[in-house]
PDB file of N, CA and C in Angstrom:
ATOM      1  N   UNK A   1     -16.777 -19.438 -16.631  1.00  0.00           N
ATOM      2  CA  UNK A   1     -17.593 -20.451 -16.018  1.00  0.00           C
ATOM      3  C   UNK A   1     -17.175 -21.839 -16.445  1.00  0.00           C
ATOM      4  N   UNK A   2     -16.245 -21.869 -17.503  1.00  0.00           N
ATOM      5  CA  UNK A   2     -16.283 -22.831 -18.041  1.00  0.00           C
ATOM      6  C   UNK A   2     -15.120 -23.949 -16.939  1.00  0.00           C
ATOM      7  N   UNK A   3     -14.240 -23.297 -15.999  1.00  0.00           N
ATOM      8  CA  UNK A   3     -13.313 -23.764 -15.043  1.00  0.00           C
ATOM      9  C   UNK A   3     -14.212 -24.147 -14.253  1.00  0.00           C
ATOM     10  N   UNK A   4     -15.209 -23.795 -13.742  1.00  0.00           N
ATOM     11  CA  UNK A   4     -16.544 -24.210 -12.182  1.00  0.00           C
ATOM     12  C   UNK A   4     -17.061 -25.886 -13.194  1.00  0.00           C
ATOM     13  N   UNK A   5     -17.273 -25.564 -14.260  1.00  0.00           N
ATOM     14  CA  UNK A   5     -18.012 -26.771 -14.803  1.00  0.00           C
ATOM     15  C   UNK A   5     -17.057 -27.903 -14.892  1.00  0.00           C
ATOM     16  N   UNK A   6     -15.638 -27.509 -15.466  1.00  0.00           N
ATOM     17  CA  UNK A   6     -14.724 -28.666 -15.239  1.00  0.00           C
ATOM     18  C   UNK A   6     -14.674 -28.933 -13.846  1.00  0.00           C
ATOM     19  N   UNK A   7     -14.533 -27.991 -12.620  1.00  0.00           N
ATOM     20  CA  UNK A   7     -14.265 -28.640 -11.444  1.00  0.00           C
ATOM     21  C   UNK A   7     -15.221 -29.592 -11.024  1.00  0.00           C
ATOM     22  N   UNK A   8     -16.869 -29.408 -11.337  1.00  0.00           N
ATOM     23  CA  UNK A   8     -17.582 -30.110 -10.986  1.00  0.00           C
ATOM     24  C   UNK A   8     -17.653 -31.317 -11.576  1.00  0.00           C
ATOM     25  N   UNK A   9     -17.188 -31.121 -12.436  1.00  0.00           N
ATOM     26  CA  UNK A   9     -16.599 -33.096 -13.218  1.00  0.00           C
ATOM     27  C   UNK A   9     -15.797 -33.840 -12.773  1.00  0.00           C
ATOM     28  N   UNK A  10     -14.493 -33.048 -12.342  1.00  0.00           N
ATOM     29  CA  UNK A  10     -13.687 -33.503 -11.221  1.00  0.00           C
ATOM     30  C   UNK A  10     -13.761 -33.838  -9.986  1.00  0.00           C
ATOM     31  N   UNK A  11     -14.682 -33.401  -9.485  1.00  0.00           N
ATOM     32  CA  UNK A  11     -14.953 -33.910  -8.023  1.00  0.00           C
ATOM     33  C   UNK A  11     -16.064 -34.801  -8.161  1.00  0.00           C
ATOM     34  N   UNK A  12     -14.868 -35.980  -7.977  1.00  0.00           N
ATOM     35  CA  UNK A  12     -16.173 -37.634  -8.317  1.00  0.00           C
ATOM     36  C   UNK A  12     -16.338 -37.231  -6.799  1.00  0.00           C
ATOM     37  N   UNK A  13     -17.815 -37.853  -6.339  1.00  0.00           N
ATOM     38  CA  UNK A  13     -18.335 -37.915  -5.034  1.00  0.00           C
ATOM     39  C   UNK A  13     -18.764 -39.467  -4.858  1.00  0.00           C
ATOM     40  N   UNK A  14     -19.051 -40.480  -3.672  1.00  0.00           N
ATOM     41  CA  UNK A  14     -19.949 -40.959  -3.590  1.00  0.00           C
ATOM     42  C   UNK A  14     -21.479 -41.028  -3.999  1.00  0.00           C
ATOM     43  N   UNK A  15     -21.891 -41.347  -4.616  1.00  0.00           N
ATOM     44  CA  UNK A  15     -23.602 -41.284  -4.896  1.00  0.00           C
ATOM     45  C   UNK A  15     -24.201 -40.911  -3.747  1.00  0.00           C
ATOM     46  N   UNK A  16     -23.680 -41.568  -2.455  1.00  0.00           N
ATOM     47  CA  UNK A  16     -24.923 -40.562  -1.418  1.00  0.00           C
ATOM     48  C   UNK A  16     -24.288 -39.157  -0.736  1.00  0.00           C
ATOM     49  N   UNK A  17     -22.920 -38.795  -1.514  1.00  0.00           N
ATOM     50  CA  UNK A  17     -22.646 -37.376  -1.468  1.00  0.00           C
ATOM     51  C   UNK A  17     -23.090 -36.493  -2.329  1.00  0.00           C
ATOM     52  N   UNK A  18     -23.804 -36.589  -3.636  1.00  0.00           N
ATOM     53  CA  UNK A  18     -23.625 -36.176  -5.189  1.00  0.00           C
ATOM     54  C   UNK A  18     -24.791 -34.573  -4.790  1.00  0.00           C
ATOM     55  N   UNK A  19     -25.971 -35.413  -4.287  1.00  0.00           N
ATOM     56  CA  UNK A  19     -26.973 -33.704  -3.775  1.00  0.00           C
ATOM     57  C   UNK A  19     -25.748 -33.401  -3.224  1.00  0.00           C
ATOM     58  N   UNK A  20     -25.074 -33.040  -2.606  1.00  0.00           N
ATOM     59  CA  UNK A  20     -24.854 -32.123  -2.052  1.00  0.00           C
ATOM     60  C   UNK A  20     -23.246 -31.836  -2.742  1.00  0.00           C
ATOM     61  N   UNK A  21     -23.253 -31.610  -3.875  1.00  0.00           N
ATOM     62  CA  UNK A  21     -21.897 -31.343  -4.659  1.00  0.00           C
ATOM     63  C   UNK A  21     -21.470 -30.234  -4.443  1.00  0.00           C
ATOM     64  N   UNK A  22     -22.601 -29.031  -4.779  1.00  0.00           N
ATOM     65  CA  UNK A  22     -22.171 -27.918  -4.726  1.00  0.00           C
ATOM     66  C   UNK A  22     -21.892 -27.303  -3.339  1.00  0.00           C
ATOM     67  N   UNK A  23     -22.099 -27.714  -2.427  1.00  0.00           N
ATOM     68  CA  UNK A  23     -21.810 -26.967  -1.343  1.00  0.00           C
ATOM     69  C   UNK A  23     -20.834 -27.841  -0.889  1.00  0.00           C
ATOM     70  N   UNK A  24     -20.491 -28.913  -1.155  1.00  0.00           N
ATOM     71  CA  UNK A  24     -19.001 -29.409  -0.778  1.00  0.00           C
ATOM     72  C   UNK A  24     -18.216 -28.529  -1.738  1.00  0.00           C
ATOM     73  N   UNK A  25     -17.969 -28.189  -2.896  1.00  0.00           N
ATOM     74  CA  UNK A  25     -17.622 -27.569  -3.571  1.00  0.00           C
ATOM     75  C   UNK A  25     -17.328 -26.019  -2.895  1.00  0.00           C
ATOM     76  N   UNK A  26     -18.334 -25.627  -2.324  1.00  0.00           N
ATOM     77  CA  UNK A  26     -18.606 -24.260  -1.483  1.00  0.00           C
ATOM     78  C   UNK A  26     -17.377 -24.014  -0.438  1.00  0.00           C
ATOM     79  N   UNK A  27     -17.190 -25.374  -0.283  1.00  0.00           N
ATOM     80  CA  UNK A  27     -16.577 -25.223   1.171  1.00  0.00           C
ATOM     81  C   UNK A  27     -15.557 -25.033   1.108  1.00  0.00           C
ATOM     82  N   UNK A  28     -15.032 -26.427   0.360  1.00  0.00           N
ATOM     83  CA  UNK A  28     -13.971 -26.611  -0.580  1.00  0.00           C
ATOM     84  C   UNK A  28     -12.648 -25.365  -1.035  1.00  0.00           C
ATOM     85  N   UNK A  29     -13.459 -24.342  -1.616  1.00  0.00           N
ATOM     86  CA  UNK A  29     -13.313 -23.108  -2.144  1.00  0.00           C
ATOM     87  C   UNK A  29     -12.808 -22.291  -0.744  1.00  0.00           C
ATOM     88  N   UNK A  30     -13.873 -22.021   0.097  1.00  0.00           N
ATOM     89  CA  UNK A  30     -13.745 -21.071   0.856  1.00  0.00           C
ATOM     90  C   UNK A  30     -12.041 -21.929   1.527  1.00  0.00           C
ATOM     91  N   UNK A  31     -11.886 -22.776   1.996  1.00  0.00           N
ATOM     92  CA  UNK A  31     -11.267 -23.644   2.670  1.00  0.00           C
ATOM     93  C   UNK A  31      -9.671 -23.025   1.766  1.00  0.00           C
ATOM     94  N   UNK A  32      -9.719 -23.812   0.055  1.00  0.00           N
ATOM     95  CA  UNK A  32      -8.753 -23.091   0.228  1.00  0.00           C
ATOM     96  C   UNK A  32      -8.176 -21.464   0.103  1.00  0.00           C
ATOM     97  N   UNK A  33      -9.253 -20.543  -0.063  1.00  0.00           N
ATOM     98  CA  UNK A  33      -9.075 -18.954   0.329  1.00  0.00           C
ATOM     99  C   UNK A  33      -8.311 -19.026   1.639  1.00  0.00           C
ATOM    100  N   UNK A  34      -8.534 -19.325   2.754  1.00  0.00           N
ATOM    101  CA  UNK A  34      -8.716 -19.235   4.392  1.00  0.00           C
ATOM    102  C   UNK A  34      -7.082 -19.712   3.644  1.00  0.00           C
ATOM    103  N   UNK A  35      -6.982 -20.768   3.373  1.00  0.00           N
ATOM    104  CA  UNK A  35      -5.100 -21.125   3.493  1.00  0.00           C
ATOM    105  C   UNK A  35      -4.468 -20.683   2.685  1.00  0.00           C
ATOM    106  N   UNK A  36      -4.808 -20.071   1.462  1.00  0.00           N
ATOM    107  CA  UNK A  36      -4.065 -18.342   1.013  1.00  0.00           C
ATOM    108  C   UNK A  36      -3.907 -17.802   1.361  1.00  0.00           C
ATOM    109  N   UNK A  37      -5.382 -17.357   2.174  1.00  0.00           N
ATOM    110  CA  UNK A  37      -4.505 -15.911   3.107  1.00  0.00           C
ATOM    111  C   UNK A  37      -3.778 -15.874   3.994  1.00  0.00           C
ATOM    112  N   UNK A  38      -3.988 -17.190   5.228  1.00  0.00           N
ATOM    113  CA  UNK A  38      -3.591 -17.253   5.407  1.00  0.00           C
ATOM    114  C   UNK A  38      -1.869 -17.584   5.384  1.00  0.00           C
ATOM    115  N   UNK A  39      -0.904 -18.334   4.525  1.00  0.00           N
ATOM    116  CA  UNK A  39       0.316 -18.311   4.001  1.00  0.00           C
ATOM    117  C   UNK A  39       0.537 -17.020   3.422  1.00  0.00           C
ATOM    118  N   UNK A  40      -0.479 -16.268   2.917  1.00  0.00           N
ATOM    119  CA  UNK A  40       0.308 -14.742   2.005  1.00  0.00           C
ATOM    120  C   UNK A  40       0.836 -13.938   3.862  1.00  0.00           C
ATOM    121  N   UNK A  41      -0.318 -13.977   4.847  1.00  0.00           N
ATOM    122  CA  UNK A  41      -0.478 -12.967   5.808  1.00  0.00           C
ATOM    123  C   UNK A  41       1.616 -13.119   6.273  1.00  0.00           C
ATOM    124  N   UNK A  42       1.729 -14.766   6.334  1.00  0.00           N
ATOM    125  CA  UNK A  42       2.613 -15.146   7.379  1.00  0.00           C
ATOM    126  C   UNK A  42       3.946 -14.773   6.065  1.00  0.00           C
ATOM    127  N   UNK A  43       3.718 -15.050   5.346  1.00  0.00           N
ATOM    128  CA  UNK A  43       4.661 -14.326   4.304  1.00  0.00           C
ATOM    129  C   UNK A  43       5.185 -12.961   4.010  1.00  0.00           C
ATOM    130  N   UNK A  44       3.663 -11.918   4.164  1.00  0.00           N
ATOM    131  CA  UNK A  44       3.986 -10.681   4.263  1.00  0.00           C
ATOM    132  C   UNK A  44       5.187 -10.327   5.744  1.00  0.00           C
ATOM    133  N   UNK A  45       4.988 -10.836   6.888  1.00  0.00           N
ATOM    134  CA  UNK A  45       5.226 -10.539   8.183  1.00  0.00           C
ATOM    135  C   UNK A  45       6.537 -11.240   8.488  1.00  0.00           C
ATOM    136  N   UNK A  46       7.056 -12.368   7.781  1.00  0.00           N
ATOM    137  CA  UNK A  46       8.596 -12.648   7.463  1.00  0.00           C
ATOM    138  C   UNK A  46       8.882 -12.224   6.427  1.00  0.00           C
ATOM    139  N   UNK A  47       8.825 -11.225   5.718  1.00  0.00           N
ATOM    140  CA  UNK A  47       9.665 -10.576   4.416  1.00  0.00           C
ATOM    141  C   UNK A  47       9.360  -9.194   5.480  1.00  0.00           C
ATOM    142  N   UNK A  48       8.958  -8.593   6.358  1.00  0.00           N
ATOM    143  CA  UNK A  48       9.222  -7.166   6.870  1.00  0.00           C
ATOM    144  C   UNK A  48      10.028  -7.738   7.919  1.00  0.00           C
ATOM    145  N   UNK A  49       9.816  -8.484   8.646  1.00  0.00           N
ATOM    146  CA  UNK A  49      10.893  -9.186   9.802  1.00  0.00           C
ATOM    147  C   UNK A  49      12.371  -9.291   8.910  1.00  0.00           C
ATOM    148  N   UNK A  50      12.677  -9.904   7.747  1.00  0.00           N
ATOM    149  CA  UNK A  50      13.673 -10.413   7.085  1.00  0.00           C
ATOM    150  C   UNK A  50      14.361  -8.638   6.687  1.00  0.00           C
ATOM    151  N   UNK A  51      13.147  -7.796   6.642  1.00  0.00           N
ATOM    152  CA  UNK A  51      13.590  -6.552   5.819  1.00  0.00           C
ATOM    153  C   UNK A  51      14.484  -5.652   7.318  1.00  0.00           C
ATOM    154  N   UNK A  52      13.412  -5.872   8.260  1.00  0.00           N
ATOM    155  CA  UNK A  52      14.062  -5.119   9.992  1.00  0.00           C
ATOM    156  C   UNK A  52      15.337  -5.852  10.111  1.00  0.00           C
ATOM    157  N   UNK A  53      15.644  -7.382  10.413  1.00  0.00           N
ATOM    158  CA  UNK A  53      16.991  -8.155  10.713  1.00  0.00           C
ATOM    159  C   UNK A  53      17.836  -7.194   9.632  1.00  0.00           C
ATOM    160  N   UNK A  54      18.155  -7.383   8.042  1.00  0.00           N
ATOM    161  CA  UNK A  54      19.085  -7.033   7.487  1.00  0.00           C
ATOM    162  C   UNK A  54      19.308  -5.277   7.825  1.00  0.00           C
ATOM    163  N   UNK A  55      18.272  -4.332   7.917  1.00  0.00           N
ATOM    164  CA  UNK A  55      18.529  -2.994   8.453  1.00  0.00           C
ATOM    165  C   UNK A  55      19.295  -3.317   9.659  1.00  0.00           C
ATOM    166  N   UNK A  56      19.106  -3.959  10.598  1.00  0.00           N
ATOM    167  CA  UNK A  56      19.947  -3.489  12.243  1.00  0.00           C
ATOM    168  C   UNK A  56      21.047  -4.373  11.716  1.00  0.00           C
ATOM    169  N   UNK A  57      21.252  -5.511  10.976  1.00  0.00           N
ATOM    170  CA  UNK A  57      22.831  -5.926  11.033  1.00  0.00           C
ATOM    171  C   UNK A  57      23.509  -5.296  10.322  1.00  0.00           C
ATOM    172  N   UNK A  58      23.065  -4.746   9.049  1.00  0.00           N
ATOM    173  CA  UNK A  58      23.741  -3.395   8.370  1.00  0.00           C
ATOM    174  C   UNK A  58      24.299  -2.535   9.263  1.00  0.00           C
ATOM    175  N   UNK A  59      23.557  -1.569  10.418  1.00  0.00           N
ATOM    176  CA  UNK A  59      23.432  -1.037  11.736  1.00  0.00           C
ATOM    177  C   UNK A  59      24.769  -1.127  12.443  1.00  0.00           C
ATOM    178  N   UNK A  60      24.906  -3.000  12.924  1.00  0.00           N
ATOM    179  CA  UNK A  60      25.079  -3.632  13.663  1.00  0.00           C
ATOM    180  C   UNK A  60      26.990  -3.629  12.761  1.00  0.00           C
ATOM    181  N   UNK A  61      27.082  -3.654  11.672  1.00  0.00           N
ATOM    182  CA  UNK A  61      27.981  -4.162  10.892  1.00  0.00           C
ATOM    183  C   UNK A  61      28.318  -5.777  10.293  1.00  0.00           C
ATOM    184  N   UNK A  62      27.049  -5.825  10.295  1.00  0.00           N
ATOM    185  CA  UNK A  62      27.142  -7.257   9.675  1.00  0.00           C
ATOM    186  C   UNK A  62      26.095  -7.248   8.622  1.00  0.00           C
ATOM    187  N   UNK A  63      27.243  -7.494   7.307  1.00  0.00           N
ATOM    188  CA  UNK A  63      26.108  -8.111   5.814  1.00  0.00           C
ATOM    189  C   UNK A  63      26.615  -8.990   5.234  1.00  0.00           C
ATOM    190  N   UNK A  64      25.848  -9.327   4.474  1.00  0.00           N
ATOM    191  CA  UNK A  64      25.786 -10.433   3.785  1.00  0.00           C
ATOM    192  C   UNK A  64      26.234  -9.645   2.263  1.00  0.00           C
ATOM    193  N   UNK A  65      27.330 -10.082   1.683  1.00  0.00           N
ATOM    194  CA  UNK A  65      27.476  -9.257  -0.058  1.00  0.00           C
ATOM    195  C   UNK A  65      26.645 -10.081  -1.145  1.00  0.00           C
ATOM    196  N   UNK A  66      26.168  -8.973  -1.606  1.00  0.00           N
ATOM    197  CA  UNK A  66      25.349  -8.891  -2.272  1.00  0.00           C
ATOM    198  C   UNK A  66      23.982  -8.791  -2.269  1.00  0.00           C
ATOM    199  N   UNK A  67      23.530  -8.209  -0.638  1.00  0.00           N
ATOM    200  CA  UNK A  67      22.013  -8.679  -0.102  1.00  0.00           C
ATOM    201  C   UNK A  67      22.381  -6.851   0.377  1.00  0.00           C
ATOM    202  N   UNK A  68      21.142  -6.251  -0.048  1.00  0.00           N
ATOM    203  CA  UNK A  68      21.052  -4.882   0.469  1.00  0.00           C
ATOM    204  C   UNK A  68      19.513  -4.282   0.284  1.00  0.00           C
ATOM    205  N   UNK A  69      19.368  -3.623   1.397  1.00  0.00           N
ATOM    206  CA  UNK A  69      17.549  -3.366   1.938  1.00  0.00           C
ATOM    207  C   UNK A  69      16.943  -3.152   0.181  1.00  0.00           C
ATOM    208  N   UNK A  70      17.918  -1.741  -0.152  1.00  0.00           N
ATOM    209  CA  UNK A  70      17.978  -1.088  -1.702  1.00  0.00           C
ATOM    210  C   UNK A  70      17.520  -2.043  -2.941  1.00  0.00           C
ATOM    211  N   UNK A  71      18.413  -3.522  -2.620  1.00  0.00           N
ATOM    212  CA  UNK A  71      18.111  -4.322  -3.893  1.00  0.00           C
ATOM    213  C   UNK A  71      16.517  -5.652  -3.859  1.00  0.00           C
ATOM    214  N   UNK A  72      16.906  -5.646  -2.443  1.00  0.00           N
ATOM    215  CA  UNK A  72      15.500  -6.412  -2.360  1.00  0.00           C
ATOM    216  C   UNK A  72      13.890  -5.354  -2.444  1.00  0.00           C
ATOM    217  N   UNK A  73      14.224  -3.907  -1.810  1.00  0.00           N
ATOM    218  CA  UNK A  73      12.830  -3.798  -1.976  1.00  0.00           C
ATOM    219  C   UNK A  73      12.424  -3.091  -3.909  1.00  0.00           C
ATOM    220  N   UNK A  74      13.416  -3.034  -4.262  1.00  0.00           N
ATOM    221  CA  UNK A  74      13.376  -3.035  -5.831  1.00  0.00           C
ATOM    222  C   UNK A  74      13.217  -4.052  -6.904  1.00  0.00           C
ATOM    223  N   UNK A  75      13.351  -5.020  -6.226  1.00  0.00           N
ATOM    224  CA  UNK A  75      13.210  -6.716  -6.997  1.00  0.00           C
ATOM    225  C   UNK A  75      11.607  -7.079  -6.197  1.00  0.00           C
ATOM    226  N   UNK A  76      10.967  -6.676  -4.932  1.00  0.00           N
ATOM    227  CA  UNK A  76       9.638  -6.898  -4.607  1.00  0.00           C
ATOM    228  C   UNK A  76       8.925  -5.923  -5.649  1.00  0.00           C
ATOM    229  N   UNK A  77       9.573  -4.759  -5.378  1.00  0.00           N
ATOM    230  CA  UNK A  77       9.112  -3.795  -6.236  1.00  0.00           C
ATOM    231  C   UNK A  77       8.344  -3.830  -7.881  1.00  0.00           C
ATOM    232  N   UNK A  78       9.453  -4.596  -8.127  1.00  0.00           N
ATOM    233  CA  UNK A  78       9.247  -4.843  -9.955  1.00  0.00           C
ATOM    234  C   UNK A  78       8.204  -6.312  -9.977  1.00  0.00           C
ATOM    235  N   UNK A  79       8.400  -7.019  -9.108  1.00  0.00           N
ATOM    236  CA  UNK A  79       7.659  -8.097  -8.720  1.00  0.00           C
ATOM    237  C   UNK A  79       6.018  -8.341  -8.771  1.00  0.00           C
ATOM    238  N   UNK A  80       5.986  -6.978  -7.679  1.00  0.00           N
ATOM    239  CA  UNK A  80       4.551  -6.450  -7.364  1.00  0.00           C
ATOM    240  C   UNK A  80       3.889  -5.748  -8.418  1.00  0.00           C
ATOM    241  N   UNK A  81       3.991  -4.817  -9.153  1.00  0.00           N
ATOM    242  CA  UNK A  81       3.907  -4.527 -10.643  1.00  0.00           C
ATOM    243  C   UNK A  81       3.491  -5.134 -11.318  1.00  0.00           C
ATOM    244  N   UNK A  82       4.560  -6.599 -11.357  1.00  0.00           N
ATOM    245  CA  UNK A  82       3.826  -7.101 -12.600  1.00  0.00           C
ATOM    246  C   UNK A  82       2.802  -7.843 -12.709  1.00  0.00           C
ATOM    247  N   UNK A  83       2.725  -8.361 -10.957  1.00  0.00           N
ATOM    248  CA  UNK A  83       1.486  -9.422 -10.372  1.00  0.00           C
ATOM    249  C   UNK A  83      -0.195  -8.153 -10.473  1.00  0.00           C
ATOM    250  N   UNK A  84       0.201  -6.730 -10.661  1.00  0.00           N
ATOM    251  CA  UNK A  84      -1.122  -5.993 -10.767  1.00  0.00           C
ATOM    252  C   UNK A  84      -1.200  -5.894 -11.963  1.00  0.00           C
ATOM    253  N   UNK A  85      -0.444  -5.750 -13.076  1.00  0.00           N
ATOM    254  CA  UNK A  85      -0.907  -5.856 -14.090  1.00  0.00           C
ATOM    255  C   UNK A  85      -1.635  -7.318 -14.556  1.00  0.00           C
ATOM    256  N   UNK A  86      -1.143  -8.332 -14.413  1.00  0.00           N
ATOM    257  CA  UNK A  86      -1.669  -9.133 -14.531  1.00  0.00           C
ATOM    258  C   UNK A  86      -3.030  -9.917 -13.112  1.00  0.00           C
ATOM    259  N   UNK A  87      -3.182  -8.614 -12.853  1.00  0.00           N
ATOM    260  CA  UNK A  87      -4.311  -9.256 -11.824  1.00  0.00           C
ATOM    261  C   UNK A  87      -5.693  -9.674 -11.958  1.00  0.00           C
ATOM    262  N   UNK A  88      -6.316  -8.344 -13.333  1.00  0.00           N
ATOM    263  CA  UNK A  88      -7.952  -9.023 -13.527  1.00  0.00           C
ATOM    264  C   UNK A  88      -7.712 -10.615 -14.303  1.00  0.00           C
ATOM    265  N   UNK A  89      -6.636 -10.923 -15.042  1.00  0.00           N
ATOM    266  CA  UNK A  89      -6.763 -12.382 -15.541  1.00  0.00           C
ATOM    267  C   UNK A  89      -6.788 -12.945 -14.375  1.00  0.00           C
ATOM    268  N   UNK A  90      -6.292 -13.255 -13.704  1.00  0.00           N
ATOM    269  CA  UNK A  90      -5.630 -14.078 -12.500  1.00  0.00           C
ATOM    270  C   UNK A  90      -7.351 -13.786 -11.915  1.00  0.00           C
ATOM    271  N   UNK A  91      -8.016 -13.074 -11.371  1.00  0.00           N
ATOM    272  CA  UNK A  91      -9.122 -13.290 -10.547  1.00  0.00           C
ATOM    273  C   UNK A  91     -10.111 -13.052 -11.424  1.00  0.00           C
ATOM    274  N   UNK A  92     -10.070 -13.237 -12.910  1.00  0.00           N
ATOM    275  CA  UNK A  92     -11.353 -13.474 -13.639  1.00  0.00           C
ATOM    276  C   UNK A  92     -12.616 -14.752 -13.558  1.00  0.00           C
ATOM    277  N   UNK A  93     -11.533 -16.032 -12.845  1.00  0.00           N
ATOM    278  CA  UNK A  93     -12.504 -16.931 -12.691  1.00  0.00           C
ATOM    279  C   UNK A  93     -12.579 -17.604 -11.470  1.00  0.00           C
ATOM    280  N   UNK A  94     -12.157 -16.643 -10.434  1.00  0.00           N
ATOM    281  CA  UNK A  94     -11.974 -17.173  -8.869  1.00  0.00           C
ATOM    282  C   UNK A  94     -13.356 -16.333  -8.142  1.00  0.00           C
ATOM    283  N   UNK A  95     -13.758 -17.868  -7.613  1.00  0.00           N
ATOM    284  CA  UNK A  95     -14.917 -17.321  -6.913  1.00  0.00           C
ATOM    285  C   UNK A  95     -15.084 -16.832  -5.801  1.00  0.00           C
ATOM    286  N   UNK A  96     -15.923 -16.027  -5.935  1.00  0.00           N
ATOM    287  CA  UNK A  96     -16.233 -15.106  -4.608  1.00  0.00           C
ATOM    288  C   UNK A  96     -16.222 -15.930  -3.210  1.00  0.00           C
ATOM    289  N   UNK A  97     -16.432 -17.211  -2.979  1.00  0.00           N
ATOM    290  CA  UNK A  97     -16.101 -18.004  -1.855  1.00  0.00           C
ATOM    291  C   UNK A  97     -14.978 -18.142  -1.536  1.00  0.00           C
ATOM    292  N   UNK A  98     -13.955 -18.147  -2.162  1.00  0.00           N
ATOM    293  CA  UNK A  98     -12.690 -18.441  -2.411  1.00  0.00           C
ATOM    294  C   UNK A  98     -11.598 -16.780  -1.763  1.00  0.00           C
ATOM    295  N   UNK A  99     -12.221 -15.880  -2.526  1.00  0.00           N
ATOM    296  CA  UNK A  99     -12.233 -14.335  -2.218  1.00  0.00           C
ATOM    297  C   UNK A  99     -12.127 -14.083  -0.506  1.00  0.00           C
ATOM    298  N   UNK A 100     -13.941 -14.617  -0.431  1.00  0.00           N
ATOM    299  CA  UNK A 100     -14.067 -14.601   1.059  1.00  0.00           C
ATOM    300  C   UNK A 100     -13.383 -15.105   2.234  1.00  0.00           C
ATOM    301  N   UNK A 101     -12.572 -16.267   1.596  1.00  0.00           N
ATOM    302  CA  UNK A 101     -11.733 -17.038   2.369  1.00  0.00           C
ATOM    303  C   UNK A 101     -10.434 -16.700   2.075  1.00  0.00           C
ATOM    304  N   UNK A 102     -10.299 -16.005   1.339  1.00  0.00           N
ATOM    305  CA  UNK A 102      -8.737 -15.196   1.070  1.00  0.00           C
ATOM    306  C   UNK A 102      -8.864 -13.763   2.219  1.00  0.00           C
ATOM    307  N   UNK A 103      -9.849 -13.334   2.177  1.00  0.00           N
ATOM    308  CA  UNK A 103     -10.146 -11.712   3.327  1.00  0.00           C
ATOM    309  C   UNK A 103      -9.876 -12.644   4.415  1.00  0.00           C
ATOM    310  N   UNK A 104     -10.323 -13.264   5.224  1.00  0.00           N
ATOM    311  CA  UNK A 104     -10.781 -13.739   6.172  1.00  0.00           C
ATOM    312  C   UNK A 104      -9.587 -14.009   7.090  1.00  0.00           C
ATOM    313  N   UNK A 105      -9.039 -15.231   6.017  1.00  0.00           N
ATOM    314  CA  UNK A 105      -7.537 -15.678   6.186  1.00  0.00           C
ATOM    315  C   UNK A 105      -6.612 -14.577   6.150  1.00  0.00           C
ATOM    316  N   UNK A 106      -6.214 -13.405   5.525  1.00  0.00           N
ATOM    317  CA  UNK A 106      -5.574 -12.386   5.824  1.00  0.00           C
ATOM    318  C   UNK A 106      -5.841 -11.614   7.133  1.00  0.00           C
ATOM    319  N   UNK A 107      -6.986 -11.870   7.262  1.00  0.00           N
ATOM    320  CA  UNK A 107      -7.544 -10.674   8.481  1.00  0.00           C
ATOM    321  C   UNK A 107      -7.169 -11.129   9.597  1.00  0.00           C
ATOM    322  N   UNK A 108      -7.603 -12.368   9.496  1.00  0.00           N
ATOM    323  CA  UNK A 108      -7.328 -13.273  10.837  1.00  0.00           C
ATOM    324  C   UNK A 108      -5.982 -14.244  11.260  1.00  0.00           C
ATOM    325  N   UNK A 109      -5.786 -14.145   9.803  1.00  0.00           N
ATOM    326  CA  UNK A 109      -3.900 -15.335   9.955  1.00  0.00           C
ATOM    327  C   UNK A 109      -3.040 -14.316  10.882  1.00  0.00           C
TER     328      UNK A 109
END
């Protein structure tokens, strides 16, 4: 909690914005979830596009040395791993608005 209390120190407002801190704050949050997920969604969907192109030019007879389906999905591989182990730190102090706007933005990006 102690990150929510610094943010709310940080966000100087106008005096006739200040009631309403926390739900600018609210929004704030959700706002940037929605543009996480959204950038992860469009990220996931050019790294499987990037993964289909290098399969058919392999196919096709055209590579690139040193770029092979084998080595990239083993370097996402080891990647992804280590981002779950380290995942309850990482979302120990991210709020559930933020969450909501991370689903949302995935679902819908």
């Amino acid at each position: 909690m102690l990150g929510i209390n610094m943010l709310f120190a940080a966000l100087s407002l106008p005096p006739s914005l200040q009631p309403y801190q926390p739900f600018i704050l609210m929004a704030l949050t959700f706002v940037d979830g929605l543009l996480f997920g959204l950038s992860i969604k469009k990220g996931v969907v050019s790294f499987v596009l990037l993964i289909i192109a290098i399969f058919i030019g392999t196919y096709v007879g055209i590579s690139l040395p040193g770029l092979s389906i084998s080595g990239i999905i083993s370097a996402v591989s080891s990647q992804i791993s280590t981002f779950i182990s380290q995942a309850p730190q990482t979302f120990a102090g991210v709020s559930i608005f933020f969450l909501i706007g991370l689903a949302i933005g995935i679902w819908k990006g």
